[in-house]
Protein backbone atom coordinates (compact mmCIF):
# COMPACT_ATOMS: atom_id res chain seq x y z
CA UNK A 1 81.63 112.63 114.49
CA UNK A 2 83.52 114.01 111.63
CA UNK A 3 85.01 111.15 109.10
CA UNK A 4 89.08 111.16 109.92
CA UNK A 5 91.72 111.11 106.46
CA UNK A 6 94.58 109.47 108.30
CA UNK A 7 97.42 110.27 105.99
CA UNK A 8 99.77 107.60 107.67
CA UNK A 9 97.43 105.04 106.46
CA UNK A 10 96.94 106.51 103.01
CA UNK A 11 100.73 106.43 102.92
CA UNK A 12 101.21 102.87 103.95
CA UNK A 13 98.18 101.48 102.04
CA UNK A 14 99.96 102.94 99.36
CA UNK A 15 103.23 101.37 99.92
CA UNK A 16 101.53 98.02 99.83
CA UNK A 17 99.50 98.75 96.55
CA UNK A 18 103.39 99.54 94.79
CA UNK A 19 105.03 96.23 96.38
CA UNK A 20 102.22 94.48 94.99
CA UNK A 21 102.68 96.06 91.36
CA UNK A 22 106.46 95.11 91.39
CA UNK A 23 106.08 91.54 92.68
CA UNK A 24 103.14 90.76 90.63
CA UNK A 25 104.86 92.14 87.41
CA UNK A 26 108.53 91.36 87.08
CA UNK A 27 110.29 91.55 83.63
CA UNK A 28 110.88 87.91 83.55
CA UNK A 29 109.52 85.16 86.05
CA UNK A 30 112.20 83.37 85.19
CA UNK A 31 115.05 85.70 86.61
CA UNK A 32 112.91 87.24 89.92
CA UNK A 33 114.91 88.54 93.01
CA UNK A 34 113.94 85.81 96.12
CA UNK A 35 112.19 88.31 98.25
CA UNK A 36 109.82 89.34 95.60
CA UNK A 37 108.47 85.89 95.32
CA UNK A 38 106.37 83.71 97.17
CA UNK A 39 107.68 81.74 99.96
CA UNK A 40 107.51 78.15 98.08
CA UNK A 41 105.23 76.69 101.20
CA UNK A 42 106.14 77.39 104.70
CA UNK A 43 107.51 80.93 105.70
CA UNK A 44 107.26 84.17 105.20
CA UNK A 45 108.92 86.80 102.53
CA UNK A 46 108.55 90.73 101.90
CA UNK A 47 106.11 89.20 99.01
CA UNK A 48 104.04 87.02 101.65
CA UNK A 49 103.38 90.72 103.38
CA UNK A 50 101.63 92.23 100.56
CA UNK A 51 97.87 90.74 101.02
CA UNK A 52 97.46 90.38 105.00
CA UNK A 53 98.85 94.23 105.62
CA UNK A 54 96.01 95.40 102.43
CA UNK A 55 93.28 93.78 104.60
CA UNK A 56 95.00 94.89 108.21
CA UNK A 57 94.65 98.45 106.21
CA UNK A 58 91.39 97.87 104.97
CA UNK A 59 90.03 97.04 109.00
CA UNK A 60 91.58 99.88 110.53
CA UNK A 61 90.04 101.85 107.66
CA UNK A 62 86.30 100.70 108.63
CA UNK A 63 86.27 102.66 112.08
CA UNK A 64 87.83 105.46 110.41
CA UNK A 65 84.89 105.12 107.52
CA UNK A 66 81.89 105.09 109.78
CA UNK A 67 83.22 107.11 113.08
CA UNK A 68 79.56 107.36 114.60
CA UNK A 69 78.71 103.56 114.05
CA UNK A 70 74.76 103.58 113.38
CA UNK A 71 73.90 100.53 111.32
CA UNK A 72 70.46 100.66 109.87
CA UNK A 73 69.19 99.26 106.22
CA UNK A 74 70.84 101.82 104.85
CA UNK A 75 74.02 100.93 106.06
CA UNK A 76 73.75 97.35 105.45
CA UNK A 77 73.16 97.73 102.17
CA UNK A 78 76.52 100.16 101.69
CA UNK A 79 78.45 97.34 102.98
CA UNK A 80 76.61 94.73 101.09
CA UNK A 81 77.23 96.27 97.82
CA UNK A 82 80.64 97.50 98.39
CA UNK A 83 81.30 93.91 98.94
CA UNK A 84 79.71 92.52 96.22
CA UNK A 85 81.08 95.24 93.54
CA UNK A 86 84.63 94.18 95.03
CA UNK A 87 83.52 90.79 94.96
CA UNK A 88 82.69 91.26 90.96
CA UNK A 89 85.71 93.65 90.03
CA UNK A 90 88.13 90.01 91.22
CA UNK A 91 86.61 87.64 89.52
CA UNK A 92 86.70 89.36 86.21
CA UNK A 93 90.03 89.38 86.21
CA UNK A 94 90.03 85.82 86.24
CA UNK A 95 87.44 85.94 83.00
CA UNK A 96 89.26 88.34 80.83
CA UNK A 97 91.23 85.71 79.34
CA UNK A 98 88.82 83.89 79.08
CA UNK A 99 86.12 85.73 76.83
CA UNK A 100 84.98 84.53 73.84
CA UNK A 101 82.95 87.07 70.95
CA UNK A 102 81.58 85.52 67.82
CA UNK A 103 84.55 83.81 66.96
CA UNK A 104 87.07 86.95 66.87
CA UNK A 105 90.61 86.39 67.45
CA UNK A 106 93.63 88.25 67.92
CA UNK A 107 93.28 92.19 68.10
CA UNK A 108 90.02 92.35 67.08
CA UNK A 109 89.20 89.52 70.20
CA UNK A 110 91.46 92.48 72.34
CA UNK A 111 89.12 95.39 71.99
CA UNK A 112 86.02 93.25 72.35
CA UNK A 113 87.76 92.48 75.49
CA UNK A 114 88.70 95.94 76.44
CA UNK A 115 85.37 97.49 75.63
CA UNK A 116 84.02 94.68 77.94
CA UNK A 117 86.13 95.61 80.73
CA UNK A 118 86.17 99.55 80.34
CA UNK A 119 81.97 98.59 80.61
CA UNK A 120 81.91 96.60 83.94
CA UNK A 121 84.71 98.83 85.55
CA UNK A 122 82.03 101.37 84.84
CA UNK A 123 79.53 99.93 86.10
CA UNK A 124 81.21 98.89 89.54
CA UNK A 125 83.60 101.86 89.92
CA UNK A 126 80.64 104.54 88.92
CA UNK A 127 78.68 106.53 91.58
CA UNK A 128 75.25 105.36 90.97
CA UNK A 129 71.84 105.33 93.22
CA UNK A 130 71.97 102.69 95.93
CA UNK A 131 69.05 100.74 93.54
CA UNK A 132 71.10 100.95 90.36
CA UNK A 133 74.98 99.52 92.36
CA UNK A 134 73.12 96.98 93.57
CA UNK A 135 71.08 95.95 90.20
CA UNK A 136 74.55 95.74 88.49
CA UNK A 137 76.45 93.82 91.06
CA UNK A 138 74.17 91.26 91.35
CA UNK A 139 73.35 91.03 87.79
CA UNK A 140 76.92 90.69 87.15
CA UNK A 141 77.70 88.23 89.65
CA UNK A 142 74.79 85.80 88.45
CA UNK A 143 76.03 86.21 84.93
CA UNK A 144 79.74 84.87 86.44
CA UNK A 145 78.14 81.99 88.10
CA UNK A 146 76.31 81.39 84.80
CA UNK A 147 78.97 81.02 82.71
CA UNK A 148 81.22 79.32 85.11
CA UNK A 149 78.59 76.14 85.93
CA UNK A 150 77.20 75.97 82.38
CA UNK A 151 78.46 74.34 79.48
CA UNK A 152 80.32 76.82 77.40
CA UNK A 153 84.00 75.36 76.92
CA UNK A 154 85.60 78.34 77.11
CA UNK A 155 84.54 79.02 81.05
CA UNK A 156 84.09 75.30 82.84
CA UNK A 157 87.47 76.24 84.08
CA UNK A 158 87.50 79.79 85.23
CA UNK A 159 88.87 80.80 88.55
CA UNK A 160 86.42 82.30 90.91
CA UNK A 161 88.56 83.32 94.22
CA UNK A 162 91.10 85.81 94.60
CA UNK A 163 92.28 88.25 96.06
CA UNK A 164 89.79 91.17 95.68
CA UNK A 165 87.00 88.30 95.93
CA UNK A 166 88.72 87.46 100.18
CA UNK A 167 89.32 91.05 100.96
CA UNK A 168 85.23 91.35 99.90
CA UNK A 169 84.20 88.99 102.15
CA UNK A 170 86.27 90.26 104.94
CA UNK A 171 85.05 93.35 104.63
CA UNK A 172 81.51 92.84 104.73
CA UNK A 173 82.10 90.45 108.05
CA UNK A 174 84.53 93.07 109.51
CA UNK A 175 82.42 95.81 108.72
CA UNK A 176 79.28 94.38 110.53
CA UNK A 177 81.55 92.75 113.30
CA UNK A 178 82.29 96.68 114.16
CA UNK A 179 78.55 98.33 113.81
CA UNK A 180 76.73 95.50 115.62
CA UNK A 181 79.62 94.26 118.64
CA UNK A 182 81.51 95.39 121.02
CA UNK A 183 85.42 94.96 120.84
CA UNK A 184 85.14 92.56 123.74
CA UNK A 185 83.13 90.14 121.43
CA UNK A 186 85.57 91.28 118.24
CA UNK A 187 88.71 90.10 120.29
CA UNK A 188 86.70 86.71 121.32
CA UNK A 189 86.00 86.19 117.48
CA UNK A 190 89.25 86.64 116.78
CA UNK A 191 90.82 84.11 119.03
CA UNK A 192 87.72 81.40 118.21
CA UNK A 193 88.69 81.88 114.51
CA UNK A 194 92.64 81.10 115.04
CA UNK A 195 92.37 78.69 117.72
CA UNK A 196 89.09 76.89 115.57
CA UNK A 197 91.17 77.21 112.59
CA UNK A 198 94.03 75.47 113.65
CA UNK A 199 91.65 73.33 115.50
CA UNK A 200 90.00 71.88 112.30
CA UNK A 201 93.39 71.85 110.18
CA UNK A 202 95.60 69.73 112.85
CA UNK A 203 92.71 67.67 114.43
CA UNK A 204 90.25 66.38 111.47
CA UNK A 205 91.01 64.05 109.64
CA UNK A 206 91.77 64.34 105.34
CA UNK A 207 88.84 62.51 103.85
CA UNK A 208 90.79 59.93 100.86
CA UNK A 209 93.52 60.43 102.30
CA UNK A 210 93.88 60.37 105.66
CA UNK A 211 95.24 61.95 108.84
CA UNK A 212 95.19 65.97 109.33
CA UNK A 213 98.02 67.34 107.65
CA UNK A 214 99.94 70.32 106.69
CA UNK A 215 101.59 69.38 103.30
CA UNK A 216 100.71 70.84 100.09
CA UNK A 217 97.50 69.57 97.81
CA UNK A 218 96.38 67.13 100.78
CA UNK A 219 95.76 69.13 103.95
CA UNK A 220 91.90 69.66 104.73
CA UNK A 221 91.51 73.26 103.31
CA UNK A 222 93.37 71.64 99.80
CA UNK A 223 90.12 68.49 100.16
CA UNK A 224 87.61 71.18 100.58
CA UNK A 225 88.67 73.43 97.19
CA UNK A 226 88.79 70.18 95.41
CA UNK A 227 85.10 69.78 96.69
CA UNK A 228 83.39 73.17 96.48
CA UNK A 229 85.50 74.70 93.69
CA UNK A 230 86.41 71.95 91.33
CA UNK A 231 86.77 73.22 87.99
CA UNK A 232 87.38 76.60 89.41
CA UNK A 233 90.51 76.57 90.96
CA UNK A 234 93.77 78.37 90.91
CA UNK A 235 95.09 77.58 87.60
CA UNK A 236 98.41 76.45 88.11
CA UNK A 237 97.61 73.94 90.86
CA UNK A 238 94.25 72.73 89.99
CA UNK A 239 94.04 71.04 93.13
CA UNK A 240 93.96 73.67 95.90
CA UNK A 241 93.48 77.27 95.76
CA UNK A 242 95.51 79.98 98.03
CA UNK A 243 92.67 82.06 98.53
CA UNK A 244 90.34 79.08 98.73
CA UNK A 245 87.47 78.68 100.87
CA UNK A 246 88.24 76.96 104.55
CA UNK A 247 91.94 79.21 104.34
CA UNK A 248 89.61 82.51 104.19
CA UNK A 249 88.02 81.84 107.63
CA UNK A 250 91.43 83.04 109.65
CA UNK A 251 92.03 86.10 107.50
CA UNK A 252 89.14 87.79 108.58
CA UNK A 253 90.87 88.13 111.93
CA UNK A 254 93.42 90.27 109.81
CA UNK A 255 90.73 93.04 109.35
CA UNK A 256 89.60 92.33 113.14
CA UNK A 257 92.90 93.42 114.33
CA UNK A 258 93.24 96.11 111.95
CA UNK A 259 89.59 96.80 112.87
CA UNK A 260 90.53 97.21 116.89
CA UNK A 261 93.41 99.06 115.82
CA UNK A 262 91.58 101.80 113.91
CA UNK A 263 89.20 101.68 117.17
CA UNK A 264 92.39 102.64 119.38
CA UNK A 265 92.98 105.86 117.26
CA UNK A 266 89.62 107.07 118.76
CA UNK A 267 90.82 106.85 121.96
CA UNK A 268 90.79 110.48 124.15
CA UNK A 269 94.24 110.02 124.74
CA UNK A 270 97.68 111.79 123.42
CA UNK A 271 98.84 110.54 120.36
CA UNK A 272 102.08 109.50 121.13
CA UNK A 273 100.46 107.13 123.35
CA UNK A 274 98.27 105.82 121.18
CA UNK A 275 101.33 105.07 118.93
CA UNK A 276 103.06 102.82 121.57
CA UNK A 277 100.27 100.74 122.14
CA UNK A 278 99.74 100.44 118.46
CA UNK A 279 103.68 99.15 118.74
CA UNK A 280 103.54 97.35 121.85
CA UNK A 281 100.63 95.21 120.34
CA UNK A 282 102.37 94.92 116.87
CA UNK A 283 105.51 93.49 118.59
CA UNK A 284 103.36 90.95 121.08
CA UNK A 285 101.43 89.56 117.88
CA UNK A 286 104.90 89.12 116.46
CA UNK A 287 106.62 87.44 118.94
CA UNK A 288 102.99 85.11 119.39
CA UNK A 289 102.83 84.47 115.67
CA UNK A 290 106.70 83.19 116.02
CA UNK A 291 106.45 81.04 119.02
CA UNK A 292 102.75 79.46 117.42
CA UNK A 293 105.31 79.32 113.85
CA UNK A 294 106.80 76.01 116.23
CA UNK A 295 103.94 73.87 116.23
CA UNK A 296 101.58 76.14 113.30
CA UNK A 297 103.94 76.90 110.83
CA UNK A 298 103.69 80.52 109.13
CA UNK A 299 101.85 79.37 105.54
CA UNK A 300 100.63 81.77 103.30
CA UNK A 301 99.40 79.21 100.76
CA UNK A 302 96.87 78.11 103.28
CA UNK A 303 96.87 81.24 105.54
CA UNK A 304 97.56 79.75 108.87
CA UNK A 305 96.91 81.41 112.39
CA UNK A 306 100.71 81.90 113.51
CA UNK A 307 101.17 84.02 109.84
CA UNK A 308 97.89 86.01 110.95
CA UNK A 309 99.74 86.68 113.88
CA UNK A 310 103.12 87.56 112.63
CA UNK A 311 101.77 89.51 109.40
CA UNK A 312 99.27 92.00 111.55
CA UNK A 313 102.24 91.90 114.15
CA UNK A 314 104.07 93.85 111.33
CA UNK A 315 101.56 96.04 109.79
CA UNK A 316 100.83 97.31 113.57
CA UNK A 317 104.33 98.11 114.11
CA UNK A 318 104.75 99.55 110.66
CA UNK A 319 101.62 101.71 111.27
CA UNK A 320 102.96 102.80 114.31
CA UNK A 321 106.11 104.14 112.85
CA UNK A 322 104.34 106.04 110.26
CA UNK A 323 101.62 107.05 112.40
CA UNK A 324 104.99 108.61 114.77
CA UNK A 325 106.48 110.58 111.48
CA UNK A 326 103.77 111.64 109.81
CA UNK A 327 100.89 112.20 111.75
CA UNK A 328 102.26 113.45 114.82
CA UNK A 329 105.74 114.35 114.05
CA UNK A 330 103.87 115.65 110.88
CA UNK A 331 107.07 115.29 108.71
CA UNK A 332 105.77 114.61 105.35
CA UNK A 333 108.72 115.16 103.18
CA UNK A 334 109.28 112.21 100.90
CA UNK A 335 105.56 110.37 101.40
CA UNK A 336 104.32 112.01 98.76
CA UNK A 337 104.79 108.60 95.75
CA UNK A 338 103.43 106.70 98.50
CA UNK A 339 100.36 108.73 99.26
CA UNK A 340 99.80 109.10 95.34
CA UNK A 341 99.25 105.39 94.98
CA UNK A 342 97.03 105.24 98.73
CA UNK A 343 94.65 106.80 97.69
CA UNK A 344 93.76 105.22 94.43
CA UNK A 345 94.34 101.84 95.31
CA UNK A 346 90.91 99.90 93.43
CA UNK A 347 91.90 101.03 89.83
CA UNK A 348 95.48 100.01 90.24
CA UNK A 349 93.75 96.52 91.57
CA UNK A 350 91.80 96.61 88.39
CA UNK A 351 93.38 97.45 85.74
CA UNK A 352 96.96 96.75 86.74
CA UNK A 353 95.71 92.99 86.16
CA UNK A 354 94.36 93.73 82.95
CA UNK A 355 97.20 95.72 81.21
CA UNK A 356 99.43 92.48 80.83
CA UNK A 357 97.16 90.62 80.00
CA UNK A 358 96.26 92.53 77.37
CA UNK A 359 99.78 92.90 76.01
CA UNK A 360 100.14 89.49 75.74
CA UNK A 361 97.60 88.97 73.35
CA UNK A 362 98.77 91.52 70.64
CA UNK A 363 101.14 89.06 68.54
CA UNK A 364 103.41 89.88 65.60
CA UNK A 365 106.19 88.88 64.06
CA UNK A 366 109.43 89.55 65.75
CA UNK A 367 111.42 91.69 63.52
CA UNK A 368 114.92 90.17 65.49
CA UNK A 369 113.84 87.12 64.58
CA UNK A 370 112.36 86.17 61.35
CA UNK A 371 109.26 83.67 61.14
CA UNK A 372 109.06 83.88 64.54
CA UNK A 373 106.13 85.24 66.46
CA UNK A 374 106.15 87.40 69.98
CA UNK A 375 104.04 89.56 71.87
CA UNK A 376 103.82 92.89 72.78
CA UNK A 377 104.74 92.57 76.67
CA UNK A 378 108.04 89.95 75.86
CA UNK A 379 108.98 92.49 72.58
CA UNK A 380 109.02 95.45 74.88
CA UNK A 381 110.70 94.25 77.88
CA UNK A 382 113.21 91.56 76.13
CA UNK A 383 114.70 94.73 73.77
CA UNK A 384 113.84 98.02 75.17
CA UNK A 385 114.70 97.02 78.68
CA UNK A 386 116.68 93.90 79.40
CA UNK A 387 119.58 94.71 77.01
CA UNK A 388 120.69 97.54 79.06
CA UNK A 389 121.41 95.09 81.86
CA UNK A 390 124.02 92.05 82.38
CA UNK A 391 122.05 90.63 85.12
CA UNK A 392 119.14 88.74 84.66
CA UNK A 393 117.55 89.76 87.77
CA UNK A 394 118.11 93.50 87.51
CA UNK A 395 116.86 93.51 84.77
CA UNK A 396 113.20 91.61 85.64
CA UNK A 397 113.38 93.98 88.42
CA UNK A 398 113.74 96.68 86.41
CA UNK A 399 110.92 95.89 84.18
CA UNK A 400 108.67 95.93 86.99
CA UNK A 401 109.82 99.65 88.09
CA UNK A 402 109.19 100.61 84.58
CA UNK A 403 105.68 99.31 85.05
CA UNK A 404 105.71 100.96 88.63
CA UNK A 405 106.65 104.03 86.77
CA UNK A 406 104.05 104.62 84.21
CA UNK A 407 101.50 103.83 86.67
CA UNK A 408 102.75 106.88 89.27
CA UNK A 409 102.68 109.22 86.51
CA UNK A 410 98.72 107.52 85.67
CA UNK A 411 97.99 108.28 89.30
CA UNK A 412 99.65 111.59 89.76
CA UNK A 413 97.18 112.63 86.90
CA UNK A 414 94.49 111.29 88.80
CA UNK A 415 95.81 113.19 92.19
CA UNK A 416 96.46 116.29 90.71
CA UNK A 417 93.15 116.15 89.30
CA UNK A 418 91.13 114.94 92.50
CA UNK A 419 90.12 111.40 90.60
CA UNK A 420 89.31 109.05 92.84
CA UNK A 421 88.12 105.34 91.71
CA UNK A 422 85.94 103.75 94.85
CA UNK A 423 83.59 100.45 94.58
């Protein structure tokens, strides 16, 4: 069977990829539109979309990646390096900061650091043998754990999850879910990881501190971070971590849905028809993710079933919709950003992260302000952008299109040129 490019998913995967760049880069955090942050604990905002619908996208993708399903060794090790090289590619983003060379500091630090990251982006974004990808990735991830458990200073803190890091492991489990079972057993997963998840967080008790719970820092997913990652946390809690260990269990039924809706596209029927069932079942995991929201509230923070429900309700009907225009309407006009940014998504993932980061480190005097230091990313935005607006928020918001904007005319370059950056 020939390997399908569905464009409607290209187009929506890159939809996602853009909302992430503008909600994970504002102007100023301080001034940020409600929608394009986090809901603060329970419910659900255009933000709280981003992550589930990129791994919804990534399972429908799988089907669409392997169409004549033969798992060998071969195969197996695809996946398992895929997943590690993803796996790798997160967690450096949370070490960037972090490294230390000889003592440098300030710019010189900053291109130690680049040339650093420009080397491992290489070395998990190259095409390599099979031998060589998986030499690197696990050399690399045994040099993370390394520094994170020994007893440099500089990285007994380091974050190790994320969000490249959960979309790894659910795509090696989805992945293997679809070579080696049938979609009987995929839907039974599904439903014994939501119902066991909520299961575990309502029923067991909090050891130290008591009954299950759903509150912040003391449910049982918050006890277990504090166990298994402590040190290594999410940096601004330091207690918990939103893409912490128990919390990843129910979004691998994400790329299970996604995974037996990229299964229904194979089906020998008409398209439109495969369209409304993708819809039909996009509105019934809505309306079962709202009606489980009553006694399971929809948490992103720890990733609860009724948000599973309600978040791969909406990518379903979403795909649907585009699926209807653009791959069987086949009207195209005006997709065209979207699909730019689809089909690149890993090295806006990677170096997206990086870019700020590194702007924040090149420090100088401000020139508006005398004897008083800024950096490159505050000088830029605070004078070149924000002056041209009277509202704080427009203004944040348009720093982040600005951002949005030199990174379509980075991927049009890659486009036009047939680049393509894959793990």
């Amino acid at each position: 069977m020939v390997k399908e490019r569905l464009i409607s998913l290209d187009v929506f995967r890159g939809l996602t990829i853009l909302l992430m760049t503008i909600v994970n880069n504002p102007g100023d955090w301080g001034h940020v539109f409600p929608p394009l942050l986090h809901a603060k604990w329970n419910g659900c905002t255009p933000t709280d979309l981003v992550f589930p619908f990129f791994i919804f996208i990534m399972g429908v993708a799988v089907p669409l990646a392997m169409p004549d399903k033969i798992y060998d060794d071969t195969t197996f090790n695809k996946i398992l390096v895929r997943s590690l090289r993803m796996l790798c590619l997160g967690i450096f983003f949370n070490f960037f900061e972090k490294i230390q060379l000889f003592g440098l500091e300030g710019i010189p630090l900053l291109i130690g650091r680049l040339i650093i990251t420009i080397a491992v982006g290489y070395v998990l974004m190259g095409n390599f043998s099979s031998k060589l990808k998986n030499i690197f990735a696990f050399s690399i991830l045994i040099i993370y754990l390394f520094l994170a458990y020994s007893e440099i200073e500089a990285y007994q803190d380091v974050r190790l999850p994320g969000v490249l890091q959960r979309i790894a492991v659910v795509y090696f489990v989805v992945s293997l879910l679809y070579l080696k079972t049938s979609q009987k057993t995929q839907i039974i997963t599904g439903v014994f990881l939501l119902l066991g998840y909520w299961a575990v967080m309502n029923l067991i008790p909090v050891p130290g501190i008591g009954e299950a719970n759903l509150e912040k820092g003391t449910n049982l997913a918050s006890w277990l971070d504090s166990i298994l990652l402590k040190g290594h946390m999410y940096h601004e809690t330091k207690t918990w971590d939103p893409e912490g260990i128990l919390s990843t269990i129910p979004s691998i039924v994400n790329g299970i849905i996604g995974l037996l809706i990229g299964q229904l596209l194979f089906l020998k029927i008409a398209k439109i028809e495969i369209a409304k069932k993708i819809a039909l079942i996009g509105i019934a995991l809505i309306i079962t993710g709202l009606l489980w929201n009553i006694v399971f509230p929809i948490n992103k923070s720890i990733w609860t079933s009724s948000y599973v429900l309600y978040t791969t309700g909406l990518a379903a009907t979403t795909l649907s919709v585009l699926y209807f225009i653009i791959d069987i309407a086949e009207y195209k006009k005006g997709f065209k950003l979207f699909l730019i940014w689809g089909v690149n998504p890993m090295i806006v993932f990677f170096a997206s992260q990086i870019i700020p980061q590194a702007l924040v480190m090149i420090q100088f005097e401000n020139p508006h302000k005398t004897g008083k230091e800024i950096n490159l990313l505050n000088y830029l935005y605070r004078y070149d952008i924000a002056p041209f607006f009277s509202n704080p928020m427009m203004a944040s918001f348009a720093g982040a299109l600005v951002y949005v904007g030199i990174w379509t005319f980075i991927l049009w370059i890659f486009y036009k040129n047939k680049l393509i950056f894959k793990v």
